[in-house]
Protein backbone atom coordinates (compact mmCIF):
# COMPACT_ATOMS: atom_id res chain seq x y z
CA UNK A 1 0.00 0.00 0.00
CA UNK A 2 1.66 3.19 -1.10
CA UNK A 3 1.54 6.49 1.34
CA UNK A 4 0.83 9.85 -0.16
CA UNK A 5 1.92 13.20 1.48
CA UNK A 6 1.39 16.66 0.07
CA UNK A 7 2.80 20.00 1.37
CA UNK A 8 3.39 23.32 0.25
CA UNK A 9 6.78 25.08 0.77
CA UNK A 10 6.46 29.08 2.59
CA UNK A 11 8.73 31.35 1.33
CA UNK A 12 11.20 32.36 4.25
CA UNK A 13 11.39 35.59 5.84
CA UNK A 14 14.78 36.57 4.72
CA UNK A 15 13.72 35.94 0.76
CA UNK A 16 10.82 37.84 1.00
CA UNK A 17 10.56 40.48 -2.22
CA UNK A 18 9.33 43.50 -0.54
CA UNK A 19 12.62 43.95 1.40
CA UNK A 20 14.31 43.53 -1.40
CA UNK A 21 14.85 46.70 -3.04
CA UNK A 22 17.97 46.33 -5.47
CA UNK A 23 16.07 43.92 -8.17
CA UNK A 24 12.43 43.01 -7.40
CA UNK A 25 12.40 40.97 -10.18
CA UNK A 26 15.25 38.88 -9.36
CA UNK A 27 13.65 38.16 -6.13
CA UNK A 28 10.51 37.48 -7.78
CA UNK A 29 12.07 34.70 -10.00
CA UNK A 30 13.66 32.99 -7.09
CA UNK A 31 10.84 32.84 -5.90
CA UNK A 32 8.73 31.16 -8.16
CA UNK A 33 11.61 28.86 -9.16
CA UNK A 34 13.17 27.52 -5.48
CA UNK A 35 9.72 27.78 -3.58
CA UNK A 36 6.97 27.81 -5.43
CA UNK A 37 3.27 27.23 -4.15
CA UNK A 38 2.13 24.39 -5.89
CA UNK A 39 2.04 21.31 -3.66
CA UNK A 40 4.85 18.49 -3.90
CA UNK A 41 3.50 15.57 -4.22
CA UNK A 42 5.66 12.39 -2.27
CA UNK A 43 4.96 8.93 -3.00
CA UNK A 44 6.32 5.69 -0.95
CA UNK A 45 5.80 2.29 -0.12
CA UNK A 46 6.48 0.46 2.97
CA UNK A 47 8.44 -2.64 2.10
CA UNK A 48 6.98 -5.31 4.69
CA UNK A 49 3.73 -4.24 7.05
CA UNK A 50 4.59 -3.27 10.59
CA UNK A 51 2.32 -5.84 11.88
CA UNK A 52 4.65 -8.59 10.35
CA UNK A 53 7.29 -8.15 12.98
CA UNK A 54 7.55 -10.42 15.29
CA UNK A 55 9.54 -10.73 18.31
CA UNK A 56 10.71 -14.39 17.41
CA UNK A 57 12.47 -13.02 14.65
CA UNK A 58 14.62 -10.96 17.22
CA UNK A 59 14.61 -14.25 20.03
CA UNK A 60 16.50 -16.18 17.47
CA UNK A 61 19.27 -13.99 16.56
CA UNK A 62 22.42 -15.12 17.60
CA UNK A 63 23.93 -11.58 18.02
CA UNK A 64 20.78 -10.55 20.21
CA UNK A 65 21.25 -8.44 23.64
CA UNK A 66 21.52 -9.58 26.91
CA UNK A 67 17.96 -7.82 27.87
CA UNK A 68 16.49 -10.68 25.62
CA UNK A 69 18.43 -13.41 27.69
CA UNK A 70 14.96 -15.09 29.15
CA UNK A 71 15.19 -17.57 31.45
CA UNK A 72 14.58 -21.06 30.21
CA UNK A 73 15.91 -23.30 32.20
CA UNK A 74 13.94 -25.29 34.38
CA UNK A 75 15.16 -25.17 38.44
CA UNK A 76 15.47 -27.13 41.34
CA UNK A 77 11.83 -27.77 43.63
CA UNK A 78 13.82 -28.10 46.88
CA UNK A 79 16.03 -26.22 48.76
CA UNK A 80 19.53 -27.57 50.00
CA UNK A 81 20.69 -26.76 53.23
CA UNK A 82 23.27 -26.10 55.97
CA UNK A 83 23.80 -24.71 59.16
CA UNK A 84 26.18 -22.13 60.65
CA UNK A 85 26.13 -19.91 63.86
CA UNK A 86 26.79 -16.47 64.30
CA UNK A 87 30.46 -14.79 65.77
CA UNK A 88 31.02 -12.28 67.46
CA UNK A 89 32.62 -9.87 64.43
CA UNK A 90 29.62 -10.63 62.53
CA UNK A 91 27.74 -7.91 65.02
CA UNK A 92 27.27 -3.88 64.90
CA UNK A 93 27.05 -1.50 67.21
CA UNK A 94 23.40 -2.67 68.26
CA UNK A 95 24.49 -6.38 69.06
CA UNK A 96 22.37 -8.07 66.10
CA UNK A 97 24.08 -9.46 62.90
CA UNK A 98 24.86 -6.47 60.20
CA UNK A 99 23.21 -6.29 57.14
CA UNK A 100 25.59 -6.64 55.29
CA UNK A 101 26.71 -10.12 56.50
CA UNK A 102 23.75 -11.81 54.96
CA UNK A 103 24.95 -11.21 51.69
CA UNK A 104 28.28 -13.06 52.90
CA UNK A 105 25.75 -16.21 54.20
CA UNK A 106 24.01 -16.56 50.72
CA UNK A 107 27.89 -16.26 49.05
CA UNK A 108 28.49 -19.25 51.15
CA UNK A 109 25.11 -21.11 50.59
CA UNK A 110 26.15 -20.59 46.86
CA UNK A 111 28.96 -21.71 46.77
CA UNK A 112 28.35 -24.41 49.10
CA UNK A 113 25.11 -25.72 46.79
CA UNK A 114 28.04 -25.35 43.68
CA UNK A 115 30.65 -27.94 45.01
CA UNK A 116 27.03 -30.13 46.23
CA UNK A 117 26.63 -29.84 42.66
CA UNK A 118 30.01 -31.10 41.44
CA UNK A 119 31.17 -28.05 39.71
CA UNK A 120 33.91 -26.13 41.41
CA UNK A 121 33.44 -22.39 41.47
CA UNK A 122 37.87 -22.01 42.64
CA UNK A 123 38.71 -24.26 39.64
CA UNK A 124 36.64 -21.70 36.97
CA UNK A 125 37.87 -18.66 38.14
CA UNK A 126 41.49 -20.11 37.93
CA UNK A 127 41.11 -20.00 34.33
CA UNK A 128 39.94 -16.39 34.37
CA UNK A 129 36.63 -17.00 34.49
CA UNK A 130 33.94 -16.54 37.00
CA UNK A 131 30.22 -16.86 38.39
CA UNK A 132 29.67 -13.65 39.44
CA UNK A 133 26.23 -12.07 41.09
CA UNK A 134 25.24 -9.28 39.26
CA UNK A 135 22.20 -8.80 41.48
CA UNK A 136 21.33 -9.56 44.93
CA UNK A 137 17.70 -7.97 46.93
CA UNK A 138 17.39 -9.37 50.90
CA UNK A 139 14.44 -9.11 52.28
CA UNK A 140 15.37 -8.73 56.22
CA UNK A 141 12.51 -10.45 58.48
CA UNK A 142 14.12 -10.62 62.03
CA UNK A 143 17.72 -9.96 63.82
CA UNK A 144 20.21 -12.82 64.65
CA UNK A 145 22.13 -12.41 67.59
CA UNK A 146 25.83 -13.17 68.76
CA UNK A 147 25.60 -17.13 69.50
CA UNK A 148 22.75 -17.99 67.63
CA UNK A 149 22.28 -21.09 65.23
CA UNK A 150 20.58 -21.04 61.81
CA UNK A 151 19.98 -22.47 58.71
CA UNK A 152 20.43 -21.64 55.39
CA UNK A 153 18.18 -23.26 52.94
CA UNK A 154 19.21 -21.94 49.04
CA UNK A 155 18.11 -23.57 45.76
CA UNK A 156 18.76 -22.50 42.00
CA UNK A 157 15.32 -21.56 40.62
CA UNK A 158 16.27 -21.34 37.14
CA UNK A 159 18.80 -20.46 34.39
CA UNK A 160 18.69 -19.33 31.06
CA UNK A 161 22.10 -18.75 28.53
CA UNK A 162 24.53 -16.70 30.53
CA UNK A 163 22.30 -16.43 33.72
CA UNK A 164 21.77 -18.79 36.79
CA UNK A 165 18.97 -17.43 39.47
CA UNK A 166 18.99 -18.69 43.40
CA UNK A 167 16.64 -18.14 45.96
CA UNK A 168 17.67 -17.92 49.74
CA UNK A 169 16.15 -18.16 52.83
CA UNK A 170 17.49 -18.47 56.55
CA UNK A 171 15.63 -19.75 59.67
CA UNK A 172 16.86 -19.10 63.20
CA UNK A 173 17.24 -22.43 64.75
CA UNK A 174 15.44 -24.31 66.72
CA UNK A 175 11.80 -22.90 66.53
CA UNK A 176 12.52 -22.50 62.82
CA UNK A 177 11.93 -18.66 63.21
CA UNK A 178 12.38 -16.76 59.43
CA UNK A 179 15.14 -13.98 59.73
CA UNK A 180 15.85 -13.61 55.94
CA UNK A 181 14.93 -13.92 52.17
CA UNK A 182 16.90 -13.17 49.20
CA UNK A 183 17.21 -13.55 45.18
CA UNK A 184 20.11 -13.20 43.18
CA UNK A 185 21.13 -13.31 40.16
CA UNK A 186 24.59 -15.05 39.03
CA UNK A 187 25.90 -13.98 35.41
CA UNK A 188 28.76 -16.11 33.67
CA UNK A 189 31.77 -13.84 32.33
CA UNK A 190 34.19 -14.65 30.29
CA UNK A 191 38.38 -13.49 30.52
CA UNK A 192 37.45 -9.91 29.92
CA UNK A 193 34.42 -10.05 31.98
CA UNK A 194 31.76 -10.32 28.85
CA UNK A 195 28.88 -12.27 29.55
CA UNK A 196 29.61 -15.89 28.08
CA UNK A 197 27.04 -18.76 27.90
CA UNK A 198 26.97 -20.69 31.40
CA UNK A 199 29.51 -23.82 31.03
CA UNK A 200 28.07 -27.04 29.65
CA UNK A 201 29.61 -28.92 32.58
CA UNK A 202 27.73 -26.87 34.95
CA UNK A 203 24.50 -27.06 33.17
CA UNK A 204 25.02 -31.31 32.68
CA UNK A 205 25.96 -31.52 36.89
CA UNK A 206 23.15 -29.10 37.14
CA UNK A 207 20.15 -31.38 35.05
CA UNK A 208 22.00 -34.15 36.90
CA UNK A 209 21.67 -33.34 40.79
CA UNK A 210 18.03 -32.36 40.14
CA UNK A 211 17.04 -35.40 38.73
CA UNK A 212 18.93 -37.32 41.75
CA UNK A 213 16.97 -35.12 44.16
CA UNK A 214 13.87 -35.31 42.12
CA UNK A 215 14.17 -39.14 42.61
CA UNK A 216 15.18 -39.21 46.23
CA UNK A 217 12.30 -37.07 47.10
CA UNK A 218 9.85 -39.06 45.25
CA UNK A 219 10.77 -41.77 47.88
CA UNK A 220 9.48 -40.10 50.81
């Protein structure tokens, strides 16, 4: 379907013959020759319809942006845990655990699910590569307190190319009282810190240990 668009060019202020005194004609001539009043007439034709687009078109490029990374990758349905106790240097000045000392438990829990996993996070970033969070929200639910045991239950929800996501929570031992949540977000990077798509030995140990867990909880 062609589109048609007509307009009429104005003369501009600065051409305009009565202020020019030297050779009216002259003015008169460049006028009807450069910017005359009849209406141009522009004719074009859209070479696919807008409403052809579609976003797979964009899903399956190879060279598309990491905003398009979706997640894909199907997670874990349990949570693995372990327990730890809070020291005394873990404290502030009010005598509960500071805040930022959770982010240091789910580093641990992460890296502790990781090596449950069979894929050793020390042994990838010798080679100049690394797992690295790129985003991390806590949700803080109550205070833990110099002495006092906990658990930390963590899982990996999901991944997608370059992208692993883990859920966290912590439980103040023994009445099982909630003290924290958290999400984060783990990108892959490669020697110059480029996102790079996640190993395939991490994703195989990965598909692997859920299955095994799958199974063993299916026995219960």
């Amino acid at each position: 379907m062609a589109l048609t668009f007509k307009f009429t060019l104005p003369l501009p202020p600065h051409l305009n013959t009565s202020s020019t005194r030297a050779n009216p004609s002259s003015s008169f001539n460049l006028k009807r020759s450069f910017f005359s009043t009849k209406p141009l007439i522009l004719t074009c034709a859209p070479s696919r319809p807008a409403a052809s687009l579609r976003l797979d078109s964009f899903r399956s490029s190879t060279s598309a942006p990491p905003i398009l990374d979706l997640k894909a990758g199907n997670g874990m349905n349990w949570y693995h845990e372990i327990e730890m106790e809070v020291r005394d240097y873990e404290l502030d000045q009010y005598g509960v655990v500071n805040n930022a000392v959770y982010s240091k438990y789910c580093q641990h829990g992460r890296v502790e699910l990781s090596q449950e996993i069979g894929f050793d996070c020390d042994e990838y970033a010798r080679n100049g590569e690394a797992l690295a969070t790129s985003n991390l929200s806590i949700k803080f639910l109550g205070p833990l307190r110099s002495g006092d045991k906990f658990v930390v239950k963590m899982r990996i929800s999901g991944t997608s190319a370059v992208r692993a996501y883990f859920e966290h929570l912590i439980f103040k031992l023994p009445n099982n009282e909630p003290i924290m949540e958290a999400k984060a977000t783990a990108v892959c990077l490669d020697k110059k810190y480029r996102p790079k798509r996640l190993p395939t030995e991490f994703i195989t140990k990965l598909n692997r240990f859920i299955r095994r867990g799958e199974s063993n909880e299916s026995d219960y």
